[in-house]
N, C-alpha and C. Protein backbone atom coordinates (compact mmCIF):
# COMPACT_ATOMS: atom_id res chain seq x y z
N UNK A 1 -277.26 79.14 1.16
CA UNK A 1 -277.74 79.94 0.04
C UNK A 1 -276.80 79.77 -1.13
N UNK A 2 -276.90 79.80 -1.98
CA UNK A 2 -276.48 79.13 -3.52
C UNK A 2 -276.14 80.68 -3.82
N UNK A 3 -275.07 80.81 -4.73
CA UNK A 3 -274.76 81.71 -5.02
C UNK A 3 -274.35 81.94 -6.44
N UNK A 4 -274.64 83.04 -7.40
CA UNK A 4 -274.57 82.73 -9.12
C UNK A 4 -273.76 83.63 -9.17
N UNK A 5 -272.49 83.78 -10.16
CA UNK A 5 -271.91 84.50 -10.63
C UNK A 5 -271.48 84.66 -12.12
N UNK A 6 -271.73 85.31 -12.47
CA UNK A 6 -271.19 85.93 -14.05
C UNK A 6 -270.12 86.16 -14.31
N UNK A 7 -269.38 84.73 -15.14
CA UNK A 7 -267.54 85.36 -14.56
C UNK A 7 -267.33 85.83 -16.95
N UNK A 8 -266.62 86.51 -16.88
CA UNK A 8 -265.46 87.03 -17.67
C UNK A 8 -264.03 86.83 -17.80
N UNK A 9 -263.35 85.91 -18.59
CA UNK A 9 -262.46 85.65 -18.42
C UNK A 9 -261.51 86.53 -19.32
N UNK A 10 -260.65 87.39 -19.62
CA UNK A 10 -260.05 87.95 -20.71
C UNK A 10 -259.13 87.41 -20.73
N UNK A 11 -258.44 87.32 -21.91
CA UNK A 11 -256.85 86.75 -22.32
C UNK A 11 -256.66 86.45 -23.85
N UNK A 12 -255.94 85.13 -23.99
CA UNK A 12 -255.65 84.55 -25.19
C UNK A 12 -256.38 83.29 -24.67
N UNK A 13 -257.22 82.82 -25.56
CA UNK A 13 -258.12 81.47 -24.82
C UNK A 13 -258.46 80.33 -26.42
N UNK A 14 -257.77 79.24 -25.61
CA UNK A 14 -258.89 78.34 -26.85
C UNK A 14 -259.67 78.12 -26.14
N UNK A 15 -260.69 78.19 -26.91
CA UNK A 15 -262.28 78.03 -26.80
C UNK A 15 -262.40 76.39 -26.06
N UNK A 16 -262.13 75.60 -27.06
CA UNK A 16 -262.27 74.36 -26.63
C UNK A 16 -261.61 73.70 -25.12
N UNK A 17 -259.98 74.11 -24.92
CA UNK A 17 -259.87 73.69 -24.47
C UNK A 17 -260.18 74.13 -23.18
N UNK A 18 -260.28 75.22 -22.98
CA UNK A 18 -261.22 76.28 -22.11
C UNK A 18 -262.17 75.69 -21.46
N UNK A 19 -262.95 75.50 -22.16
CA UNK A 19 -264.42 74.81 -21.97
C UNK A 19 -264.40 73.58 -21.40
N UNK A 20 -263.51 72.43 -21.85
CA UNK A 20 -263.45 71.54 -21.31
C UNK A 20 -262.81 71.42 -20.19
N UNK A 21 -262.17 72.55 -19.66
CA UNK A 21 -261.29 72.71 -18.70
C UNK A 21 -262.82 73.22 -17.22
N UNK A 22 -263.21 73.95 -17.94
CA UNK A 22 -264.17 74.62 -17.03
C UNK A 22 -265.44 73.62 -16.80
N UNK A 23 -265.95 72.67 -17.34
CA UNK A 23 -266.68 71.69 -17.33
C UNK A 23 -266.15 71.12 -16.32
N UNK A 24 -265.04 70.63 -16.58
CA UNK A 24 -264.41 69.61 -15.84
C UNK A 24 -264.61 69.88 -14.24
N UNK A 25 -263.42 71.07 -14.02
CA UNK A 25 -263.63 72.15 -12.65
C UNK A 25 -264.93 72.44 -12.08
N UNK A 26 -266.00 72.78 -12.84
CA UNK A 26 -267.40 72.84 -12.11
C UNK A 26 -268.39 71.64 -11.64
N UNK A 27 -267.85 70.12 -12.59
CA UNK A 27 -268.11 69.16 -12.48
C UNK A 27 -267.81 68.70 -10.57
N UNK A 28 -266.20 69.04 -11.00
CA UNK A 28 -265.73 68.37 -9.50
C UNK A 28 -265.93 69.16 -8.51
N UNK A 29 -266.58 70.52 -8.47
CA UNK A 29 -267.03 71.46 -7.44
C UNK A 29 -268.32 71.22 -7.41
N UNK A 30 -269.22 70.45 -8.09
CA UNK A 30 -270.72 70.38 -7.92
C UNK A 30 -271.34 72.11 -7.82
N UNK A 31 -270.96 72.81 -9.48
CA UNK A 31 -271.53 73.75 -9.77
C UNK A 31 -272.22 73.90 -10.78
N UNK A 32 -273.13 74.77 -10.93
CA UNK A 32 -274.01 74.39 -12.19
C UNK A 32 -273.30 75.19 -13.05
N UNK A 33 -273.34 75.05 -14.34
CA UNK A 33 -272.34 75.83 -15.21
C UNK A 33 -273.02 75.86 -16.46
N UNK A 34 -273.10 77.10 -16.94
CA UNK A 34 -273.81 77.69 -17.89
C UNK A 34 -272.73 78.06 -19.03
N UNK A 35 -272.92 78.15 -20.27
CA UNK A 35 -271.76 78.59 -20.98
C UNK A 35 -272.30 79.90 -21.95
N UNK A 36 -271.60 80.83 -22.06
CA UNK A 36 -271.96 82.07 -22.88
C UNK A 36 -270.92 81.88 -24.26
N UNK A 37 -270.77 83.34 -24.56
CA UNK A 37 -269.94 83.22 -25.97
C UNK A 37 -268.22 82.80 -25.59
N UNK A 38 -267.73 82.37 -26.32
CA UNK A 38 -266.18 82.42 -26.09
C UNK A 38 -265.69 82.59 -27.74
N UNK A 39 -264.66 83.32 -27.42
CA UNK A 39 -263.80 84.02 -28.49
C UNK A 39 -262.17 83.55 -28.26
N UNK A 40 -261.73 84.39 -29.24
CA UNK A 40 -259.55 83.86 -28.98
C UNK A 40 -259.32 84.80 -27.73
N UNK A 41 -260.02 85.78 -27.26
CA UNK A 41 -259.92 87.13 -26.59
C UNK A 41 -261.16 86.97 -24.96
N UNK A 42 -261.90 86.05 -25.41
CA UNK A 42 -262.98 86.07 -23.70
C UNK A 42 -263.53 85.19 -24.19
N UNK A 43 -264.65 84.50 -22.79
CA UNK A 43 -264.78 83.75 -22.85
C UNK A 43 -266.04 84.27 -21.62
N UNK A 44 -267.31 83.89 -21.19
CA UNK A 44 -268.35 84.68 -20.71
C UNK A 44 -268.58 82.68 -20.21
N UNK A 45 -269.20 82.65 -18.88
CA UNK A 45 -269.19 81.75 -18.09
C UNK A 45 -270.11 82.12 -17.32
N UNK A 46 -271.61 81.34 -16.31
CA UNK A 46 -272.33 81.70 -14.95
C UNK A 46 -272.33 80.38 -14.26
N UNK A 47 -271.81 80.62 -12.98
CA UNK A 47 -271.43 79.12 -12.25
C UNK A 47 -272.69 79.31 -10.88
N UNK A 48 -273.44 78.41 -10.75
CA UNK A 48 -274.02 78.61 -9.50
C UNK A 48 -273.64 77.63 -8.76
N UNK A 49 -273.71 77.76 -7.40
CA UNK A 49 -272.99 76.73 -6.15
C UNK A 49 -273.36 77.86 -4.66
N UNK A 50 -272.44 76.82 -3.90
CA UNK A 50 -271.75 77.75 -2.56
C UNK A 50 -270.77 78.36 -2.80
N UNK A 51 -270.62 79.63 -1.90
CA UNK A 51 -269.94 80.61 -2.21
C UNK A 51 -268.47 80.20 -2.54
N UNK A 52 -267.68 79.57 -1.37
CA UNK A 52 -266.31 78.98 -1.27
C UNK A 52 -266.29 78.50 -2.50
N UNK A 53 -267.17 77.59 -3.33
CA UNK A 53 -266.75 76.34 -4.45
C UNK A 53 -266.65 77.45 -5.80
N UNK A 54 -267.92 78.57 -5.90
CA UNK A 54 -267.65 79.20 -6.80
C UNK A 54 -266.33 80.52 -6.56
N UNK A 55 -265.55 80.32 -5.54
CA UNK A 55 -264.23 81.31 -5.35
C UNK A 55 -263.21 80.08 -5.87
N UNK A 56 -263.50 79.04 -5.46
CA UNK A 56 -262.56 77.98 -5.98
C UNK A 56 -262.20 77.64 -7.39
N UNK A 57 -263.83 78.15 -8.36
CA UNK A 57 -263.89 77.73 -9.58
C UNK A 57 -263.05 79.01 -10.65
N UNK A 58 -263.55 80.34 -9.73
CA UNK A 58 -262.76 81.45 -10.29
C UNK A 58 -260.84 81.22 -10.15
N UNK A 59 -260.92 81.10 -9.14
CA UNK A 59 -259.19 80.45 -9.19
C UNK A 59 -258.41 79.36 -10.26
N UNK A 60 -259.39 78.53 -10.06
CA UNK A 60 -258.71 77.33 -10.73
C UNK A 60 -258.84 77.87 -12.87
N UNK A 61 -259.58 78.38 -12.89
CA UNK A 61 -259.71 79.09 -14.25
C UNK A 61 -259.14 80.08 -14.40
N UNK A 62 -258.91 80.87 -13.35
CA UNK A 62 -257.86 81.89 -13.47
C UNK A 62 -256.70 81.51 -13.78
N UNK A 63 -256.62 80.63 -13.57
CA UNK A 63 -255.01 79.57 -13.89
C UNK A 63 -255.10 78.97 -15.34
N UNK A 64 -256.10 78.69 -15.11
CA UNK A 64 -256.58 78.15 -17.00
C UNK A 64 -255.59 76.81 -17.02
N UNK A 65 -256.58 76.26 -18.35
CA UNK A 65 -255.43 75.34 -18.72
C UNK A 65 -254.23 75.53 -19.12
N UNK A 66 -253.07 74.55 -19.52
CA UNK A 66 -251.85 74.91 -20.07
C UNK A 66 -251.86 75.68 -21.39
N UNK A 67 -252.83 75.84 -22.17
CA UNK A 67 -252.73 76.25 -23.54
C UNK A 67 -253.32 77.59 -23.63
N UNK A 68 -253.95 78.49 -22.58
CA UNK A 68 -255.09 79.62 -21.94
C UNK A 68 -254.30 80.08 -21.36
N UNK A 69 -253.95 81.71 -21.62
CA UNK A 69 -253.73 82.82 -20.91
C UNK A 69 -254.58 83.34 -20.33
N UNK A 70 -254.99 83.49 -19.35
CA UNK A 70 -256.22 84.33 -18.61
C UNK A 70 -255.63 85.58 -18.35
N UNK A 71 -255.53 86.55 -18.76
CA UNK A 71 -255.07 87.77 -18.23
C UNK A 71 -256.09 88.89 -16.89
N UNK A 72 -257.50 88.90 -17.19
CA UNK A 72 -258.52 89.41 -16.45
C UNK A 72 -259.55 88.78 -16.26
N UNK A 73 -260.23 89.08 -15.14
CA UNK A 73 -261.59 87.88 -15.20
C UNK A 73 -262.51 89.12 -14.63
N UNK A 74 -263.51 89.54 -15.32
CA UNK A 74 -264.77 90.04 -14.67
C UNK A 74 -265.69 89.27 -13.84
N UNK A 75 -266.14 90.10 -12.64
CA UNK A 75 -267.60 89.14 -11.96
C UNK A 75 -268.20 89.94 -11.41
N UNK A 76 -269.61 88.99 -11.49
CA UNK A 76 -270.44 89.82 -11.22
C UNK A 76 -271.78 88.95 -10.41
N UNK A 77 -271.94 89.29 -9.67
CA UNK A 77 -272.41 88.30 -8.42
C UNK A 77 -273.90 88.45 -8.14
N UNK A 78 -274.76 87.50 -7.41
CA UNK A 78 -275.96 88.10 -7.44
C UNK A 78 -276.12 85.99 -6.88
N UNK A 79 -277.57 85.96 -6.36
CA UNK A 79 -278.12 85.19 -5.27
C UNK A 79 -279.26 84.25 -5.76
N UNK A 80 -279.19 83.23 -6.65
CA UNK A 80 -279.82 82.22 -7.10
C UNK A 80 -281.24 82.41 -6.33
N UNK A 81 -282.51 82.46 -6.95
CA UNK A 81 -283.97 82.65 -6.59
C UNK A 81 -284.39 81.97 -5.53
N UNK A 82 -284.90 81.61 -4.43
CA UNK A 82 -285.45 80.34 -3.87
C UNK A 82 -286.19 80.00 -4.70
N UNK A 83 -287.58 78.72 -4.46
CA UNK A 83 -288.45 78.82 -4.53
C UNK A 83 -289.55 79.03 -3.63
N UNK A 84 -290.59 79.34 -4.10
CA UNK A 84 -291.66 79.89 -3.31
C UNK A 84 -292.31 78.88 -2.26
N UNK A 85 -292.40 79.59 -1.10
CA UNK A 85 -292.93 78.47 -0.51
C UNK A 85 -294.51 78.65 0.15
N UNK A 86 -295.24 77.73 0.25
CA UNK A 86 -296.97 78.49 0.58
C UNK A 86 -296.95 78.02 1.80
């Protein structure tokens, strides 16, 4: 079962390099990665995958790149749709 989460990152963040950091990380976890607003202050992210890869993706961003303070990360979890089957 695929699992979606709504992550929140708070801190001091460049945007850019942020982003390319988190691309990168969801790339090599084979997660789908959605991008919301990002600011100098947050940065709003939804990663879907398996559970383990999206705990992996919250970690490795929790760490941020070298230039990203992550101070807090909100989440908020919830279970990618199937589809229907007849």
């Amino acid at each position: 079962m695929s699992l979606v989460v709504d992550f929140t990152f708070k801190g001091q963040i460049a945007c850019d390099s942020f982003l390319s950091f988190a691309r990168h990380r969801a790339g090599r976890l084979d997660l789908k990665l959605d991008i919301g607003p990002c600011s100098d202050t947050a940065v709003e992210v939804s990663v879907e995958g398996a559970e383990a890869l999206v705990d992996m993706f919250e970690m490795a961003c929790s760490l941020g790149p070298y230039d990203c303070m992550v101070l807090d990360v909100l989440r908020k979890e919830g279970f990618a749709a199937r589809p229907a089957t007849v």
